[in-house]
PDB file of N, CA and C in Angstrom:
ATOM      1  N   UNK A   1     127.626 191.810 105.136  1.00  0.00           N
ATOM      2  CA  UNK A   1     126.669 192.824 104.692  1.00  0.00           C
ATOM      3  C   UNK A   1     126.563 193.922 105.752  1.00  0.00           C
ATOM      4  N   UNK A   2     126.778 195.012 105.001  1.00  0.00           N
ATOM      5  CA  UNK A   2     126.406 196.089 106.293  1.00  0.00           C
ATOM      6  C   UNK A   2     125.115 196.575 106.597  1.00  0.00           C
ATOM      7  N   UNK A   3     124.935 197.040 107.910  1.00  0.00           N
ATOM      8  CA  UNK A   3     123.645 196.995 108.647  1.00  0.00           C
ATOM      9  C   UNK A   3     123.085 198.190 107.820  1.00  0.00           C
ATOM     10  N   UNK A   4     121.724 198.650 107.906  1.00  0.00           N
ATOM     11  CA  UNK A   4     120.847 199.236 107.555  1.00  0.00           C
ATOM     12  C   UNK A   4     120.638 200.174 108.671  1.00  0.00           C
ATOM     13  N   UNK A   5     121.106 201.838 108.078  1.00  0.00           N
ATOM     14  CA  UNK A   5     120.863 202.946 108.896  1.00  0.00           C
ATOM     15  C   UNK A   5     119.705 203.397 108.496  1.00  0.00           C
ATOM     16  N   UNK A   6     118.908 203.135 109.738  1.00  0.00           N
ATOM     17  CA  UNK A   6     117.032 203.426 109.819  1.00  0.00           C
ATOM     18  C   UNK A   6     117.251 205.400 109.208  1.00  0.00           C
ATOM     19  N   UNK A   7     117.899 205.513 110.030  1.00  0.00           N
ATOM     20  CA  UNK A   7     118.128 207.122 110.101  1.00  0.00           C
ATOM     21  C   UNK A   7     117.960 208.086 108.398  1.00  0.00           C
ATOM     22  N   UNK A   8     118.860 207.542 108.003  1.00  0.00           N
ATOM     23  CA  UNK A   8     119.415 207.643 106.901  1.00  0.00           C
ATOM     24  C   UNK A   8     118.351 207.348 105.593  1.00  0.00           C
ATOM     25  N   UNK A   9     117.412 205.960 105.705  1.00  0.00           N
ATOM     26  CA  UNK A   9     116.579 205.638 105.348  1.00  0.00           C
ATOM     27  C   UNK A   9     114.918 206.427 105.721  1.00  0.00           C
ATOM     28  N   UNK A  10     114.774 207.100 106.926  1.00  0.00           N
ATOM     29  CA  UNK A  10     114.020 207.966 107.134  1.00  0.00           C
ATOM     30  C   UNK A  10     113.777 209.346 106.638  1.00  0.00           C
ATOM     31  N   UNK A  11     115.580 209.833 106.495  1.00  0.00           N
ATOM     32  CA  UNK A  11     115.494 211.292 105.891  1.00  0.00           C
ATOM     33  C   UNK A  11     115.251 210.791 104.461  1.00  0.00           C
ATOM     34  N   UNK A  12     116.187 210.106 103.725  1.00  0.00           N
ATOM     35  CA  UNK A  12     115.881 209.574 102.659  1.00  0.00           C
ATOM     36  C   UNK A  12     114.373 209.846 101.988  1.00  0.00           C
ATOM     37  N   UNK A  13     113.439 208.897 102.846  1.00  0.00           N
ATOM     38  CA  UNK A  13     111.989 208.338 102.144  1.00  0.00           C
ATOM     39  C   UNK A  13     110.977 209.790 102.664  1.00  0.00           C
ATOM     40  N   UNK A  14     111.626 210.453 103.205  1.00  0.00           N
ATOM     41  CA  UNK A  14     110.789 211.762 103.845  1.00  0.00           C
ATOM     42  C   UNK A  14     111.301 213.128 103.245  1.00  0.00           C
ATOM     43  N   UNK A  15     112.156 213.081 102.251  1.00  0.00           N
ATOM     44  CA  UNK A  15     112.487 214.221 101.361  1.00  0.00           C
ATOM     45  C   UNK A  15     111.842 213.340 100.098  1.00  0.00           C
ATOM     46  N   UNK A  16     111.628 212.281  99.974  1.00  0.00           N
ATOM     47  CA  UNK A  16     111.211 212.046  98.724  1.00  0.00           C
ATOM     48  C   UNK A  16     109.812 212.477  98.864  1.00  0.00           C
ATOM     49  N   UNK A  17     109.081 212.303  99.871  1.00  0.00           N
ATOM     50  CA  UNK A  17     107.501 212.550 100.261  1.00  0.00           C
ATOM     51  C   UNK A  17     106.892 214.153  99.989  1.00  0.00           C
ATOM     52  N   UNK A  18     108.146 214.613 100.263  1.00  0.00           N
ATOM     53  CA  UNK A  18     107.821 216.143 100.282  1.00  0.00           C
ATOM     54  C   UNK A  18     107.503 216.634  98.778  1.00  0.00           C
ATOM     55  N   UNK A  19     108.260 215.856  98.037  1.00  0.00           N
ATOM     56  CA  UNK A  19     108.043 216.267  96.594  1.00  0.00           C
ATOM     57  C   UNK A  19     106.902 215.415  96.004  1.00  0.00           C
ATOM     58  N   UNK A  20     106.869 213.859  96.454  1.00  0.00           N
ATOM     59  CA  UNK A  20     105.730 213.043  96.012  1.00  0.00           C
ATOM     60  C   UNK A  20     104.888 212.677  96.984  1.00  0.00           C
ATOM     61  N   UNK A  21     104.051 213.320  97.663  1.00  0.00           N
ATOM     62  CA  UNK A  21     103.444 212.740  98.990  1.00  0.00           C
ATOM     63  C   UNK A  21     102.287 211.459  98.984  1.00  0.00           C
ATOM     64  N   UNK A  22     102.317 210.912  97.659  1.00  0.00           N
ATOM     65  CA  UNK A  22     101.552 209.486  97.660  1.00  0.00           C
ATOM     66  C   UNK A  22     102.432 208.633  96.995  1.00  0.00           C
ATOM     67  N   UNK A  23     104.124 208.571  96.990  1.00  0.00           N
ATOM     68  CA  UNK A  23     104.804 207.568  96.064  1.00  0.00           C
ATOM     69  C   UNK A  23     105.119 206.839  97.629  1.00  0.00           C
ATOM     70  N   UNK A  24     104.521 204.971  97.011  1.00  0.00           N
ATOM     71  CA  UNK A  24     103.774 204.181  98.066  1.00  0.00           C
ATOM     72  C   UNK A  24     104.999 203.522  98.114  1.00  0.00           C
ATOM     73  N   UNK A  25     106.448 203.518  97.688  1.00  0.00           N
ATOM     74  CA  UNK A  25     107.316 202.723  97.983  1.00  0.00           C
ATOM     75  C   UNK A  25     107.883 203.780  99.555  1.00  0.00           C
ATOM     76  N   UNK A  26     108.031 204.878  99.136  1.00  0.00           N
ATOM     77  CA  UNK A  26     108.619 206.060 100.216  1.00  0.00           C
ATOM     78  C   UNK A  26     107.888 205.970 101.481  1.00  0.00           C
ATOM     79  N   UNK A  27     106.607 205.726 101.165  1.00  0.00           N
ATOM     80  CA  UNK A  27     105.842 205.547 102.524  1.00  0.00           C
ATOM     81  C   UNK A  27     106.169 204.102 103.110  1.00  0.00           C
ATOM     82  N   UNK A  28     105.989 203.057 101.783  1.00  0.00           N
ATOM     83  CA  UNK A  28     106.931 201.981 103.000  1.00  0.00           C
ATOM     84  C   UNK A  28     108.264 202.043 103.500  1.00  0.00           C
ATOM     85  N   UNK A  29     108.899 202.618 102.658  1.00  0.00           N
ATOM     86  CA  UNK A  29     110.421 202.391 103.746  1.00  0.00           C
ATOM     87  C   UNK A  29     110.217 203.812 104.665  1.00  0.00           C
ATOM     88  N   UNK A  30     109.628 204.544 104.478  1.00  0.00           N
ATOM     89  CA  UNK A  30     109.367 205.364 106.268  1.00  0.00           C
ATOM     90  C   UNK A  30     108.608 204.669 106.981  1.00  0.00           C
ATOM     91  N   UNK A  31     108.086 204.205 106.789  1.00  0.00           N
ATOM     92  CA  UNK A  31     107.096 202.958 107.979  1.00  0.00           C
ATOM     93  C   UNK A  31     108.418 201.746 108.734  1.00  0.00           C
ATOM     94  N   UNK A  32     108.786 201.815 107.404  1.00  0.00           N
ATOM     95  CA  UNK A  32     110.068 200.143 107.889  1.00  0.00           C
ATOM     96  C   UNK A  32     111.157 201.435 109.028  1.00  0.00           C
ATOM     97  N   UNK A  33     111.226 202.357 108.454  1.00  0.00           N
ATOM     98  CA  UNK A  33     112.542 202.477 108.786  1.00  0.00           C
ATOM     99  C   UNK A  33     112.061 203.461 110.516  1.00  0.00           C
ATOM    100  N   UNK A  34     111.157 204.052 110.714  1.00  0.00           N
ATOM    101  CA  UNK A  34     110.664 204.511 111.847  1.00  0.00           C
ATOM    102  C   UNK A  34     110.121 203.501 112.880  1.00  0.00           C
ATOM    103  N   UNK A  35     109.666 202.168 112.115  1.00  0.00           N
ATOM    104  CA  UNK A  35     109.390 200.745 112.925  1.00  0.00           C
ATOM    105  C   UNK A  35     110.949 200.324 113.555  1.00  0.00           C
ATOM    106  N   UNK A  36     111.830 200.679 112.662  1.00  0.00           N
ATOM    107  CA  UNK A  36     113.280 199.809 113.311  1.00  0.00           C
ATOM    108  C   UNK A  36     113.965 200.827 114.360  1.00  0.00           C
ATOM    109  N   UNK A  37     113.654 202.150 114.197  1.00  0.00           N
ATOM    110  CA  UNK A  37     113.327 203.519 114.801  1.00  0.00           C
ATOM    111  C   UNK A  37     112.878 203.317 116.548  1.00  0.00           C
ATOM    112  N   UNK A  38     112.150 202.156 116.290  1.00  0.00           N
ATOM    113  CA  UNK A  38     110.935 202.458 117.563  1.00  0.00           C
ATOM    114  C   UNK A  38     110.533 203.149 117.770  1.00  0.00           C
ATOM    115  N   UNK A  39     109.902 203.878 116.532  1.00  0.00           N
ATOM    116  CA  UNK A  39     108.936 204.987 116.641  1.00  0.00           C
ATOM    117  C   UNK A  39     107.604 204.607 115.975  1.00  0.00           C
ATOM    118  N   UNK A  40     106.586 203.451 116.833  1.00  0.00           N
ATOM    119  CA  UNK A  40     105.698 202.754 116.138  1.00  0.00           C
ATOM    120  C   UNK A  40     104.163 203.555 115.487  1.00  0.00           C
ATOM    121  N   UNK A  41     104.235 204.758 116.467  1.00  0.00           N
ATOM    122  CA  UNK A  41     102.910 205.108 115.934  1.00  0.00           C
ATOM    123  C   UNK A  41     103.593 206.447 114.676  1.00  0.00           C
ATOM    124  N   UNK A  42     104.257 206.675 114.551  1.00  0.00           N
ATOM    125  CA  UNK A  42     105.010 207.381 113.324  1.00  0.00           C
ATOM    126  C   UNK A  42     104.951 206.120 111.980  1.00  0.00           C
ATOM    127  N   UNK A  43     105.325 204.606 112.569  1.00  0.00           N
ATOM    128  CA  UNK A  43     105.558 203.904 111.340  1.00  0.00           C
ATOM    129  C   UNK A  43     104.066 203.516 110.821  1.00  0.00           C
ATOM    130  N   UNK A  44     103.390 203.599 111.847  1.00  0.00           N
ATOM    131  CA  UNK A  44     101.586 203.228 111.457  1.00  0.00           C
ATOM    132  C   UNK A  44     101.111 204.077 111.070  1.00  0.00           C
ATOM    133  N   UNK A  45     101.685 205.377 110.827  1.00  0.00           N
ATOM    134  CA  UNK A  45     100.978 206.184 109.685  1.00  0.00           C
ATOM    135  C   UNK A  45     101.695 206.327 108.900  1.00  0.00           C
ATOM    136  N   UNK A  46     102.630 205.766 108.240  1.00  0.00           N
ATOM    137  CA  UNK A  46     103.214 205.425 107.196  1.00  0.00           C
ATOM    138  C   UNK A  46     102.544 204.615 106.108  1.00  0.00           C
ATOM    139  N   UNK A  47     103.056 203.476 107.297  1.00  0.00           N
ATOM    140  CA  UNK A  47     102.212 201.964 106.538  1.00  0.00           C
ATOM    141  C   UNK A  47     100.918 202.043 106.582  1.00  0.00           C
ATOM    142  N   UNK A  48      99.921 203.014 107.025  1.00  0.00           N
ATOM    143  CA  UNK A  48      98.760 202.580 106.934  1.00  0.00           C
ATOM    144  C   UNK A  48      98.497 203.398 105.535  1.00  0.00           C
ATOM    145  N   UNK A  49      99.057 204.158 105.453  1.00  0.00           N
ATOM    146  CA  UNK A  49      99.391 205.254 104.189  1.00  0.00           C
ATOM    147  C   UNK A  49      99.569 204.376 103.184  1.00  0.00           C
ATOM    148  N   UNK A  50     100.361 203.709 103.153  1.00  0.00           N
ATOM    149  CA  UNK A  50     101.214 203.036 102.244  1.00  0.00           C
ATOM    150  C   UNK A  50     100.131 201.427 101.300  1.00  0.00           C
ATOM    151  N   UNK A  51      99.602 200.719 102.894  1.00  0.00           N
ATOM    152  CA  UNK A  51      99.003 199.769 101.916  1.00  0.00           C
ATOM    153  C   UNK A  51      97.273 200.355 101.666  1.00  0.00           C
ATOM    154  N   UNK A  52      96.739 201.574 101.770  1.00  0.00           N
ATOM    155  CA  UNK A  52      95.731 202.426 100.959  1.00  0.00           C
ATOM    156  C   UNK A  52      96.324 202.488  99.408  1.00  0.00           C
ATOM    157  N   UNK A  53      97.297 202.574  99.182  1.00  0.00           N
ATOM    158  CA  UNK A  53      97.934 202.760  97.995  1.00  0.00           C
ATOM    159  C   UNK A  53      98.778 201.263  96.830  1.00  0.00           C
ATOM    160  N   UNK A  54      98.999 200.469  98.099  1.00  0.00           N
ATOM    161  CA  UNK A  54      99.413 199.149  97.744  1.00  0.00           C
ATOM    162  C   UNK A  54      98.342 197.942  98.803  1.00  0.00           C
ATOM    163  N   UNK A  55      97.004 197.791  98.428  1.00  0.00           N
ATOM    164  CA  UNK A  55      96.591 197.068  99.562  1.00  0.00           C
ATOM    165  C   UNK A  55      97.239 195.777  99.744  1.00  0.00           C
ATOM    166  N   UNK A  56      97.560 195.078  98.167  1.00  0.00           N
ATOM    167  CA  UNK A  56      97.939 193.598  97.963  1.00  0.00           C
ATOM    168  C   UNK A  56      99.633 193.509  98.170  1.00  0.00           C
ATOM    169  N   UNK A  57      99.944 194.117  98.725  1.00  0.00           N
ATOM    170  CA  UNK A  57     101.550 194.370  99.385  1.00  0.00           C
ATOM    171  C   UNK A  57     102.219 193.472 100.849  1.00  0.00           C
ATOM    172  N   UNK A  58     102.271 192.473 100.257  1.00  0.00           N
ATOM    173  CA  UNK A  58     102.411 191.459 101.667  1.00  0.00           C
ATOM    174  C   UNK A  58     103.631 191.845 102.815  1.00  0.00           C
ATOM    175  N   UNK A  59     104.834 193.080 102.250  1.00  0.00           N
ATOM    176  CA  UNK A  59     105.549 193.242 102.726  1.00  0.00           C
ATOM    177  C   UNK A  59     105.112 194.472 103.346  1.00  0.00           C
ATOM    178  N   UNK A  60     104.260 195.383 102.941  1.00  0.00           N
ATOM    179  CA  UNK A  60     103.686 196.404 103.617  1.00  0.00           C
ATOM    180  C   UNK A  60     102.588 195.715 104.774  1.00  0.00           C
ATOM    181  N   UNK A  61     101.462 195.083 104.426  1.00  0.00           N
ATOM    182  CA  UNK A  61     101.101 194.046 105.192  1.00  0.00           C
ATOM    183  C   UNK A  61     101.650 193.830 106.379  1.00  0.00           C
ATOM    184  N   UNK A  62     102.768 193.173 106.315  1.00  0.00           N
ATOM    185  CA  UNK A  62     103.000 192.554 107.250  1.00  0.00           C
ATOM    186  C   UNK A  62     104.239 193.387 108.575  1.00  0.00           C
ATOM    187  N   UNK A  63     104.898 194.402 107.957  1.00  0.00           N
ATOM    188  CA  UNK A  63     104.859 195.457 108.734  1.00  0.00           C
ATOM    189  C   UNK A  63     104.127 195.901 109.409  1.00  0.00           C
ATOM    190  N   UNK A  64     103.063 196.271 108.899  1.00  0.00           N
ATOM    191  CA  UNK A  64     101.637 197.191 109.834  1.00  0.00           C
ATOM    192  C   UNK A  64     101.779 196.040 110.960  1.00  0.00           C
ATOM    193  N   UNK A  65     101.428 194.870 110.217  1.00  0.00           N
ATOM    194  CA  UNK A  65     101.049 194.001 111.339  1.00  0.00           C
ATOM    195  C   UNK A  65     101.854 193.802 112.582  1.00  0.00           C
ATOM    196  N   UNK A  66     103.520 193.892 112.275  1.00  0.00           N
ATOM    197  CA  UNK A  66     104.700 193.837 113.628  1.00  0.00           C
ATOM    198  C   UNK A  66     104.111 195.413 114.181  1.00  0.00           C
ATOM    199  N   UNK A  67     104.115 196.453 113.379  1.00  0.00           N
ATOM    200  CA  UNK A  67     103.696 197.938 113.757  1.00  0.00           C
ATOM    201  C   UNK A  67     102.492 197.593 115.073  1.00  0.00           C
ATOM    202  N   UNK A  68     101.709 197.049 114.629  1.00  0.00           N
ATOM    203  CA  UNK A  68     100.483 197.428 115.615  1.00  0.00           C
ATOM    204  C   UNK A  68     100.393 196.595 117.184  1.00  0.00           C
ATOM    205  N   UNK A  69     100.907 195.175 116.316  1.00  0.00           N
ATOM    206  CA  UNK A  69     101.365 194.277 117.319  1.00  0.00           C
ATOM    207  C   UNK A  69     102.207 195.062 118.652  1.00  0.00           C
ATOM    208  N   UNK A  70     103.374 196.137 118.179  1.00  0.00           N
ATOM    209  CA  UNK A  70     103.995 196.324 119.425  1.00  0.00           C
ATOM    210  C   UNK A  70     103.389 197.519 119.942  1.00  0.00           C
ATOM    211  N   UNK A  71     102.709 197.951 119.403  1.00  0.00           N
ATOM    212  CA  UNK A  71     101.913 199.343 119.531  1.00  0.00           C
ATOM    213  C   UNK A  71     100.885 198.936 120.929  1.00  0.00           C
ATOM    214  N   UNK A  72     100.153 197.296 120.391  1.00  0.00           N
ATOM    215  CA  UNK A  72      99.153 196.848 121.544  1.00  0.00           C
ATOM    216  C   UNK A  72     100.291 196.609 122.584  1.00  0.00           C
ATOM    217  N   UNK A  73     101.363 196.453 122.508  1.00  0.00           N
ATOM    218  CA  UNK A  73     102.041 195.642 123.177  1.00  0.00           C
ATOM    219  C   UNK A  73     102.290 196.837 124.627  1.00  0.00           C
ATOM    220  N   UNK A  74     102.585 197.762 123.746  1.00  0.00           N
ATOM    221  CA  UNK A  74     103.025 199.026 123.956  1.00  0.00           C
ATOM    222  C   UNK A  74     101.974 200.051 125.247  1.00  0.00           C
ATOM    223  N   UNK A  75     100.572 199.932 124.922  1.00  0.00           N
ATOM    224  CA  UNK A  75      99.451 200.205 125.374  1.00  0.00           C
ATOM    225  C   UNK A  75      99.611 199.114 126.579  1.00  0.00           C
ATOM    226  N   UNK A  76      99.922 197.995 126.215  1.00  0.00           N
ATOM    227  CA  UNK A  76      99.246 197.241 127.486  1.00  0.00           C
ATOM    228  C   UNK A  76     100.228 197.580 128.669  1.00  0.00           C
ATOM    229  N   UNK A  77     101.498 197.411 128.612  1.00  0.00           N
ATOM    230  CA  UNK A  77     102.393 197.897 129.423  1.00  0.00           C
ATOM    231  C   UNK A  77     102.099 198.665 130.466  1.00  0.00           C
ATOM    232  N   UNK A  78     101.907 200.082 129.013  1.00  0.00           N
ATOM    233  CA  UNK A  78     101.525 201.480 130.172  1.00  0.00           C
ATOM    234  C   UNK A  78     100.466 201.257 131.294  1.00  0.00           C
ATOM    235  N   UNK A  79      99.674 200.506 130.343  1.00  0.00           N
ATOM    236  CA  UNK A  79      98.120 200.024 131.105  1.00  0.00           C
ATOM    237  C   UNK A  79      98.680 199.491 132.454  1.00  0.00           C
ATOM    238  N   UNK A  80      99.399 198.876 132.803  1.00  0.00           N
ATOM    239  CA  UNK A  80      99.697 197.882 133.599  1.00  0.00           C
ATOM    240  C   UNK A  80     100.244 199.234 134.858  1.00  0.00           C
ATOM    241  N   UNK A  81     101.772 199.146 133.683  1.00  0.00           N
ATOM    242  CA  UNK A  81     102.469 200.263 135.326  1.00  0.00           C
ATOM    243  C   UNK A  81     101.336 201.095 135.610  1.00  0.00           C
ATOM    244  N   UNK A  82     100.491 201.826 135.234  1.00  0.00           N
ATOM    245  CA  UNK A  82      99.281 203.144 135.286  1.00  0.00           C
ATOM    246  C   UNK A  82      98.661 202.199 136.988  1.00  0.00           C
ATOM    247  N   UNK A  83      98.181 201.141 136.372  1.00  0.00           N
ATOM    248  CA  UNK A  83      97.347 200.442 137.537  1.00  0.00           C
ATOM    249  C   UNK A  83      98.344 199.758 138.330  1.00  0.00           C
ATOM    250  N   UNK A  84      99.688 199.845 138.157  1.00  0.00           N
ATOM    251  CA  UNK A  84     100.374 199.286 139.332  1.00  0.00           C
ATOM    252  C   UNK A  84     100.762 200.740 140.117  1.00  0.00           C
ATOM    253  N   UNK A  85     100.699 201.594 139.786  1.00  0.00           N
ATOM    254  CA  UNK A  85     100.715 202.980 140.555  1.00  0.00           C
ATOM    255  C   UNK A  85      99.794 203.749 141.444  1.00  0.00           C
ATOM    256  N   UNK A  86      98.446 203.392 140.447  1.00  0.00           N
ATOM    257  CA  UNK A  86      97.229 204.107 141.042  1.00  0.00           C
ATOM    258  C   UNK A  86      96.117 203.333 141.443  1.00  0.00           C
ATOM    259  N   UNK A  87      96.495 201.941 140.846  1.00  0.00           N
ATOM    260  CA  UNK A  87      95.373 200.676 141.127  1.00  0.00           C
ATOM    261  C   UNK A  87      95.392 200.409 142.635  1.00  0.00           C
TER     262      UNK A  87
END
């Protein structure tokens, strides 16, 4: 099976937005595909977009949830080097 170009899947679900800016499948695969991106706070306003529109969406769901997870993950880091610099 061939791999999945995030890229490709981003322009994709983001020309569809322009014409439908609440069709809730487009907002999840720009959330999925800017999450595989590592572009987490781009995919959390996707997906947070997305399950407003699909709340009972376990696959949108559970995106947000890897989304935010590395987002804290993400924060704590900086947090860290910040106070290993200036602490």
């Amino acid at each position: 099976m061939e791999p999945v170009n995030y890229e490709r899947v981003r322009e994709y679900s983001q020309k569809v937005l322009r014409g439908q800016p609440d069709n809730a499948k487009a907002l999840y695969r720009a959330g999925v595909a800017f999450f595989h991106l590592q572009d987490y706070e781009q995919a959390q306003r996707y997906l947070l977009a997305a399950v407003h529109r699909q709340p009972k969406d376990a696959n949108v769901q559970r995106y947000l949830q890897l989304t935010q997870s590395e987002l804290s993950s993400y924060h704590r880091k900086q947090k860290e080097l910040y106070l290993g610099m200036f602490g």
